[in-house]
C-alpha atoms as a PDB file:
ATOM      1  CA  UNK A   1      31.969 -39.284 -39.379  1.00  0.00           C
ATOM      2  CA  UNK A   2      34.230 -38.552 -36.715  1.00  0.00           C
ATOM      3  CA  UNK A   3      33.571 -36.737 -33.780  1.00  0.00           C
ATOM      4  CA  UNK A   4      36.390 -33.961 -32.356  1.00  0.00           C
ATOM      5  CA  UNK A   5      35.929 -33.383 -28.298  1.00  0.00           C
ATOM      6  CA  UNK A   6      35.168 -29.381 -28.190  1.00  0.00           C
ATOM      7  CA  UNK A   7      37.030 -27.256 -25.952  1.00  0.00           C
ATOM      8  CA  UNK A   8      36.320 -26.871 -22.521  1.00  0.00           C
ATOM      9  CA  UNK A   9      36.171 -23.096 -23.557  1.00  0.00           C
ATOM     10  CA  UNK A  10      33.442 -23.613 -26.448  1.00  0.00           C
ATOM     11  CA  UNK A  11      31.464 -25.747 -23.476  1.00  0.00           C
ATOM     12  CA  UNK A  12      32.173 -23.188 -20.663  1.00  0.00           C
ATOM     13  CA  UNK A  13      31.177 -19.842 -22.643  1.00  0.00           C
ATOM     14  CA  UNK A  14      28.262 -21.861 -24.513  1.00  0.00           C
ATOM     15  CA  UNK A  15      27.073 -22.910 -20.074  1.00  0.00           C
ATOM     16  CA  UNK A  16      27.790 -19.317 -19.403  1.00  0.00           C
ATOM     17  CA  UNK A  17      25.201 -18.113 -22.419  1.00  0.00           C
ATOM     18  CA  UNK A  18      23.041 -20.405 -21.381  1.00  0.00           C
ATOM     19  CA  UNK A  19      23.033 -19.181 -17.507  1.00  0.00           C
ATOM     20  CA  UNK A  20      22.760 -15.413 -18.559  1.00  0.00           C
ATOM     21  CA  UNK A  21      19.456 -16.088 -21.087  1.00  0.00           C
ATOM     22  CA  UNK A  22      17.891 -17.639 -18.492  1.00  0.00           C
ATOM     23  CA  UNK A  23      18.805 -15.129 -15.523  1.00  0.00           C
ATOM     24  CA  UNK A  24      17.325 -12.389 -18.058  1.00  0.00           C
ATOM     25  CA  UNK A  25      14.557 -13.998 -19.110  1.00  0.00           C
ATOM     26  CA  UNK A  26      13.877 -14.363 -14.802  1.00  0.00           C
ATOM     27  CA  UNK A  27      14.642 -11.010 -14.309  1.00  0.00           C
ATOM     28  CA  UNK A  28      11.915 -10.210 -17.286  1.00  0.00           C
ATOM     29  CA  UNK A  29       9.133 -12.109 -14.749  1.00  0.00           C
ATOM     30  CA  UNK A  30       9.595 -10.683 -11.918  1.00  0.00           C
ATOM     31  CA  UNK A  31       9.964  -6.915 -13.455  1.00  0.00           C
ATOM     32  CA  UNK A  32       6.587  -7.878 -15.250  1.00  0.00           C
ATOM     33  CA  UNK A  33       5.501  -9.690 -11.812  1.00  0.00           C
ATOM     34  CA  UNK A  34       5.593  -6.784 -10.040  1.00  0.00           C
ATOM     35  CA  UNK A  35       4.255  -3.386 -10.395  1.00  0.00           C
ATOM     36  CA  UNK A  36       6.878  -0.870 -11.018  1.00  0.00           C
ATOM     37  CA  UNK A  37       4.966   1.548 -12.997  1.00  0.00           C
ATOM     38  CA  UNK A  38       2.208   3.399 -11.951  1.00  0.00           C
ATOM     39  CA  UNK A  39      -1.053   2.874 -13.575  1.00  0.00           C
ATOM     40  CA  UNK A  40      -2.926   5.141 -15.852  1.00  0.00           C
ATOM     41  CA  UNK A  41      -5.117   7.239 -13.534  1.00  0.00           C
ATOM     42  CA  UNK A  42      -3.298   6.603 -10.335  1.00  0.00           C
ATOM     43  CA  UNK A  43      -2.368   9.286  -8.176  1.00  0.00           C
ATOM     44  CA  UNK A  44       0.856  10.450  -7.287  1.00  0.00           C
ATOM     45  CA  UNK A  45       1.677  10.049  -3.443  1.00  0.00           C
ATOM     46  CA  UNK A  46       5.165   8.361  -2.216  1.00  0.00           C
ATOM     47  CA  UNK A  47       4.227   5.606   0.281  1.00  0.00           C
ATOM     48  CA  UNK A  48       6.566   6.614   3.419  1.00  0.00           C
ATOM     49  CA  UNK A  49       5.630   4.240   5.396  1.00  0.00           C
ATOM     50  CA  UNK A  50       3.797   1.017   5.450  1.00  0.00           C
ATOM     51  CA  UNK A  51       3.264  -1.624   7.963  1.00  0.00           C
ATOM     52  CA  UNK A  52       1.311  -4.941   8.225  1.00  0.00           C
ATOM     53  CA  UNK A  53       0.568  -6.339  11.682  1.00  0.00           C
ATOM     54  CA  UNK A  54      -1.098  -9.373  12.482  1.00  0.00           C
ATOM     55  CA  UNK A  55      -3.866 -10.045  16.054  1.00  0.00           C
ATOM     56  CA  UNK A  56      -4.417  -6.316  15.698  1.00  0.00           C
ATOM     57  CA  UNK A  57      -6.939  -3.578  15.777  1.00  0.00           C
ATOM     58  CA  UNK A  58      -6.903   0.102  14.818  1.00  0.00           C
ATOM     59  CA  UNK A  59      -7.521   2.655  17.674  1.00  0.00           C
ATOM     60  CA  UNK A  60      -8.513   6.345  16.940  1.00  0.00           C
ATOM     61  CA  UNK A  61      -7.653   8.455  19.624  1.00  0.00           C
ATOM     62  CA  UNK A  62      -9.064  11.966  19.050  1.00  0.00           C
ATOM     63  CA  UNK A  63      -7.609  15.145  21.001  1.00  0.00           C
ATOM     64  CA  UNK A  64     -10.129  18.119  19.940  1.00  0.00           C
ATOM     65  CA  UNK A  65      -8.448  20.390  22.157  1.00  0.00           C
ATOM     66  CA  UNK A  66      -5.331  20.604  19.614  1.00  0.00           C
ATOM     67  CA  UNK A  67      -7.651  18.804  16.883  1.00  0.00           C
ATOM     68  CA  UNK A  68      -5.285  16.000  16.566  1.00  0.00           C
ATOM     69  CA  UNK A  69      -6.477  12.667  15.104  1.00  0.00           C
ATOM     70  CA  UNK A  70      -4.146   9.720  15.689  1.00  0.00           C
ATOM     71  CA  UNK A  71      -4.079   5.964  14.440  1.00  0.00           C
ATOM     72  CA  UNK A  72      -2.285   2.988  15.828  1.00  0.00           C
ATOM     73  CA  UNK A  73      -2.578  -0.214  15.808  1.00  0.00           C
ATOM     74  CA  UNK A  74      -3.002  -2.116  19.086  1.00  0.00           C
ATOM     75  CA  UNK A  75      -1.610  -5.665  18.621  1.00  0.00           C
ATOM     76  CA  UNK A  76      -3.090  -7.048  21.975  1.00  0.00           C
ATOM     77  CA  UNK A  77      -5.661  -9.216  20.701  1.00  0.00           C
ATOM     78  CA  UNK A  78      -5.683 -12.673  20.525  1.00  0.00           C
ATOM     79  CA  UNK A  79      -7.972 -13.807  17.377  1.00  0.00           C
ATOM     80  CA  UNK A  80      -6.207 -13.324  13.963  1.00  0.00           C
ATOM     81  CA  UNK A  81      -7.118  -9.479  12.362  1.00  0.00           C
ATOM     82  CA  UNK A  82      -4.893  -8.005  10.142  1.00  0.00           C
ATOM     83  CA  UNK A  83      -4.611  -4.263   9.687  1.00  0.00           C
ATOM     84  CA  UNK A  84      -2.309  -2.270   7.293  1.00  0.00           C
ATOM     85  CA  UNK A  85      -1.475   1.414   8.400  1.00  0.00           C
ATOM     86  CA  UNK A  86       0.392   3.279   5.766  1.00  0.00           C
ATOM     87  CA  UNK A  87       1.030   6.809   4.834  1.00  0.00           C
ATOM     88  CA  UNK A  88       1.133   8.828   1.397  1.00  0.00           C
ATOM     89  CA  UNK A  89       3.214  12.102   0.964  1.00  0.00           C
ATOM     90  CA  UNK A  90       1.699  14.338  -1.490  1.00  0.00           C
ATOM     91  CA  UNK A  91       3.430  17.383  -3.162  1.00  0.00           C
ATOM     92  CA  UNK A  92       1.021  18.345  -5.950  1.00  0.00           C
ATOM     93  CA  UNK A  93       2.798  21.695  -7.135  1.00  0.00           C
ATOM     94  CA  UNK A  94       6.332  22.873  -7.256  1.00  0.00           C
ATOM     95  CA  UNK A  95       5.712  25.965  -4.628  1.00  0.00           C
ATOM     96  CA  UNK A  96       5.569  25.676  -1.281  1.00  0.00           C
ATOM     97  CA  UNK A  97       2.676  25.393   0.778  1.00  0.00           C
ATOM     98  CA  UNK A  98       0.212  22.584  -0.477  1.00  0.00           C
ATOM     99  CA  UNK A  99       1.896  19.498   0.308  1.00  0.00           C
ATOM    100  CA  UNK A 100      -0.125  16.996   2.304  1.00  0.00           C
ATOM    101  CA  UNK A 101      -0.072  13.756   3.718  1.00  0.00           C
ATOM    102  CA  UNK A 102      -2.405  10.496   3.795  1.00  0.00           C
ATOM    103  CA  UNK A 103      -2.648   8.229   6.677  1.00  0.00           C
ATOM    104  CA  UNK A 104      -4.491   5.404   6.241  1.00  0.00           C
ATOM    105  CA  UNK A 105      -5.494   2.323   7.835  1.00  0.00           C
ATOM    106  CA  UNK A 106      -7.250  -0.947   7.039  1.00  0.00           C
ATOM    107  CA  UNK A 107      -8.941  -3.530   9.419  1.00  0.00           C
ATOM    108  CA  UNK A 108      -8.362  -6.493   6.439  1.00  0.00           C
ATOM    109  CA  UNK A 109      -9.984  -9.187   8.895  1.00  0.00           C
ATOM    110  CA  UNK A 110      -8.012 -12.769   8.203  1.00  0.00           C
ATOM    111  CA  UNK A 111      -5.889 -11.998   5.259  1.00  0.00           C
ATOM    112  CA  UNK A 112      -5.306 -15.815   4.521  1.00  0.00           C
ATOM    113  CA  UNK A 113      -9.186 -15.703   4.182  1.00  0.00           C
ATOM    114  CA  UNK A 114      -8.569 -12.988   1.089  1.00  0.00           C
ATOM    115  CA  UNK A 115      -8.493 -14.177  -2.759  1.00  0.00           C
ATOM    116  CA  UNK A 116      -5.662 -12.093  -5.038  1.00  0.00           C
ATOM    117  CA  UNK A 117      -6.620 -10.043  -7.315  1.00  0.00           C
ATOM    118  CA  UNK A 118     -10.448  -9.881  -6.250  1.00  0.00           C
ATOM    119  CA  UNK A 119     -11.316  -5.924  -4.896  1.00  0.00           C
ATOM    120  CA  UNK A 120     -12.569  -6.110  -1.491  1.00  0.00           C
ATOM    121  CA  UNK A 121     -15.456  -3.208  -0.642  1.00  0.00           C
ATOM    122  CA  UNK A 122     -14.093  -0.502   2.096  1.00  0.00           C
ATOM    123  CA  UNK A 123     -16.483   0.430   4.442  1.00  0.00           C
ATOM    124  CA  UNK A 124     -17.813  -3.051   4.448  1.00  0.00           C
ATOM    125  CA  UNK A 125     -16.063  -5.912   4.236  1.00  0.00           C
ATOM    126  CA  UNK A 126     -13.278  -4.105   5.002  1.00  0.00           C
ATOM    127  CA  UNK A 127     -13.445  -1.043   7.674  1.00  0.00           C
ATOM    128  CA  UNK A 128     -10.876   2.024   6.149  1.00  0.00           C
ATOM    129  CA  UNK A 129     -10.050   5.091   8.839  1.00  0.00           C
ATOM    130  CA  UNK A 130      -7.230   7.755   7.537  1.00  0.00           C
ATOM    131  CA  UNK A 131      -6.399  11.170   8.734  1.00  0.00           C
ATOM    132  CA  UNK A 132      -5.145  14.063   6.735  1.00  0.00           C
ATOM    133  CA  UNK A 133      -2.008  16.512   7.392  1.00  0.00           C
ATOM    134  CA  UNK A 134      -1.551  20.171   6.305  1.00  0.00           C
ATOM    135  CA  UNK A 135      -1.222  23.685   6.852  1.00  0.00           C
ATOM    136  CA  UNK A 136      -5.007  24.593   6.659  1.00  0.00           C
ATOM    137  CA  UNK A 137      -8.355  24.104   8.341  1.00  0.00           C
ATOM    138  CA  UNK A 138      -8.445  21.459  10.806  1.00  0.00           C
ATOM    139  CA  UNK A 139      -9.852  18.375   9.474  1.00  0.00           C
ATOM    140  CA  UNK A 140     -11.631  15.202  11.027  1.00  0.00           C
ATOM    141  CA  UNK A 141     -12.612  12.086   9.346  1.00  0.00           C
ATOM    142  CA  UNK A 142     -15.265  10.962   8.417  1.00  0.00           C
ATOM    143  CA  UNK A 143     -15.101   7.785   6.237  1.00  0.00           C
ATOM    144  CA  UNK A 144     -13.315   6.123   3.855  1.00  0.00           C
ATOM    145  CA  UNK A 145     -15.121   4.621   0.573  1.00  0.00           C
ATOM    146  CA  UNK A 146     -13.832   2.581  -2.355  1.00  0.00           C
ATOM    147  CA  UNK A 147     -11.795  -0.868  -2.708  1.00  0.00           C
ATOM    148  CA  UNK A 148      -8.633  -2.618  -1.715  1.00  0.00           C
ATOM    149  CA  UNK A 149      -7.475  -5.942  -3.733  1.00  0.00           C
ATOM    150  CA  UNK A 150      -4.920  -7.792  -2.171  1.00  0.00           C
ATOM    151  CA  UNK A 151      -2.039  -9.065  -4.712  1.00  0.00           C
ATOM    152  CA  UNK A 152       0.401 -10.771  -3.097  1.00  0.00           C
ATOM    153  CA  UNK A 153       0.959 -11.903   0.617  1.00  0.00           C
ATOM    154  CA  UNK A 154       4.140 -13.084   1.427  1.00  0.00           C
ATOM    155  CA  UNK A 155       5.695 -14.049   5.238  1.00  0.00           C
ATOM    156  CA  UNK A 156       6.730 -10.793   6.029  1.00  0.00           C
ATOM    157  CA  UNK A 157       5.151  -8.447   3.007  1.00  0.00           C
ATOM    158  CA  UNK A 158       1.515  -7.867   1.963  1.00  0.00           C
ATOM    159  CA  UNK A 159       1.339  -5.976  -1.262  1.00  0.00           C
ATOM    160  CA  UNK A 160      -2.026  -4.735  -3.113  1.00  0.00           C
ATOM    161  CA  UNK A 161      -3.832  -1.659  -4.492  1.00  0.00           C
ATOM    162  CA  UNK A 162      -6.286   0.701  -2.623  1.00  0.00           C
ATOM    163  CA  UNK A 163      -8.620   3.067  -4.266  1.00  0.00           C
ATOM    164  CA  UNK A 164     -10.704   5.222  -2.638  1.00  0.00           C
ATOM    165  CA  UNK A 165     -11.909   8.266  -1.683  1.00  0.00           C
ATOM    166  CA  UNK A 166     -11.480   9.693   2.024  1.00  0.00           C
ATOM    167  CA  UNK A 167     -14.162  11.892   3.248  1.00  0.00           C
ATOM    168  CA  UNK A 168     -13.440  14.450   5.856  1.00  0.00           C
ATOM    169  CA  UNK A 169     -15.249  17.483   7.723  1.00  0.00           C
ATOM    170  CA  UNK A 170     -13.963  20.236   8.837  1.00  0.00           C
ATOM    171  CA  UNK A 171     -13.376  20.846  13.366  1.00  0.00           C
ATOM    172  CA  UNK A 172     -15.123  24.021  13.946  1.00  0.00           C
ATOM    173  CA  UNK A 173     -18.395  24.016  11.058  1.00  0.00           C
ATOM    174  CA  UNK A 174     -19.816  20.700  10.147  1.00  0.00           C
ATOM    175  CA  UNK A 175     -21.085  22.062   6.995  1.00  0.00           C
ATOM    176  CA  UNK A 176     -17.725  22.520   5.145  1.00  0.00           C
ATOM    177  CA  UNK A 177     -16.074  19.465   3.848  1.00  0.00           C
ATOM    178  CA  UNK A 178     -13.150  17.831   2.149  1.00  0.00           C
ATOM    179  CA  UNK A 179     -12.795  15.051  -0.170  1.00  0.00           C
ATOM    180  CA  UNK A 180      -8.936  13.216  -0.618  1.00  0.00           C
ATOM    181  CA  UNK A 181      -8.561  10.598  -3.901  1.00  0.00           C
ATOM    182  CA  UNK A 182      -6.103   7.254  -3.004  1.00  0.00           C
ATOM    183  CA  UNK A 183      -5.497   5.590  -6.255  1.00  0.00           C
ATOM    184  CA  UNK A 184      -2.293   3.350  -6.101  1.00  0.00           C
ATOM    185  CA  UNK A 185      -0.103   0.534  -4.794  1.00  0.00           C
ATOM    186  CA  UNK A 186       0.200  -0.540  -0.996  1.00  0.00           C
ATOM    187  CA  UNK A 187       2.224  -2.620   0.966  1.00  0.00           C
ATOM    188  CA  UNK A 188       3.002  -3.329   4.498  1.00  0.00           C
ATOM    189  CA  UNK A 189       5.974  -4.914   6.202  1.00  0.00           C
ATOM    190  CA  UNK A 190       5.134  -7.148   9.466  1.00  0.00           C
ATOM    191  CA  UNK A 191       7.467  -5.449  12.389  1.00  0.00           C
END
């Protein structure tokens, strides 16, 4: 049988079908790679801000005179500690009034040292402080409880889930307190 040369355009649009199945099927992993959707059960806060810093500690400086509770991170230290500080805006109603905001920071220890996809205990392995913001009785924190699984840690990027619960009493009577539920994604850029 003999055999015809095809076309340069039957080879070029045949290439250019190949090169778009396999840039969709690549865009198909990484939408699947990476979590888009929230989960079932998560709440519903819009991460504002996040940032990852590396040879760093979280400092608590507490002003009771205007009962103010602030978090930074000092990055003076020489050892390797990672912390995450993020915040969550929360607008649970459509009236006006009961939005709040989450601040919360982790002390992650060596991140490098950290297995994906494993949930790391906060409050142990993992030390959690966050501060709450809204128009209502002053609130100080207590602690925060639950779990943090790192799920991917890039150069410049860690991403992962936090769940947990942040406890907090109120300034002027210690008997009257205040419970906040974290339930989603969290990342952190390094400055």
């Amino acid at each position: 049988m003999p055999s015809f040369p095809r076309s340069s355009y039957y080879t070029s649009s045949r290439l250019f079908k190949n090169i778009r199945c396999l840039l969709l099927a690549g865009l198909g992993f990484v939408v699947l790679g990476c979590e888009i959707m929230p989960r079932p059960g998560d709440t519903q806060g819009v991460q504002g801000a996040g940032r990852w810093d590396q040879h760093a500690r979280v400092v608590v400086d507490t002003d009771p005179r205007y009962t103010v509770i602030y978090l930074r991170v000092d990055t003076g230290l020489a050892e390797r500690r990672d912390v995450l500080l993020a915040r969550y805006d929360f607008d649970p109603s459509e009236g006006a009034g009961d939005e709040y905001a989450l601040t919360v920071a982790l002390e992650l220890g060596d991140v490098r040292a950290l297995a994906a996809n494993k949930a790391y205990a906060i409050g142990d392995a993992i030390k959690g402080y966050a501060t709450v913001s809204y128009l209502g009785r002053p609130l100080k924190p207590d602690s925060v409880r639950g779990s943090y699984t790192m799920q991917t840690r890039g150069m410049r990027q860690l991403a992962g889930r936090i769940d947990a619960t942040l406890y907090f009493t109120a300034w002027d009577d210690s008997t009257k307190h205040a419970t906040y539920r974290l339930r989603q994604r969290i990342h952190g850029v390094r400055p």
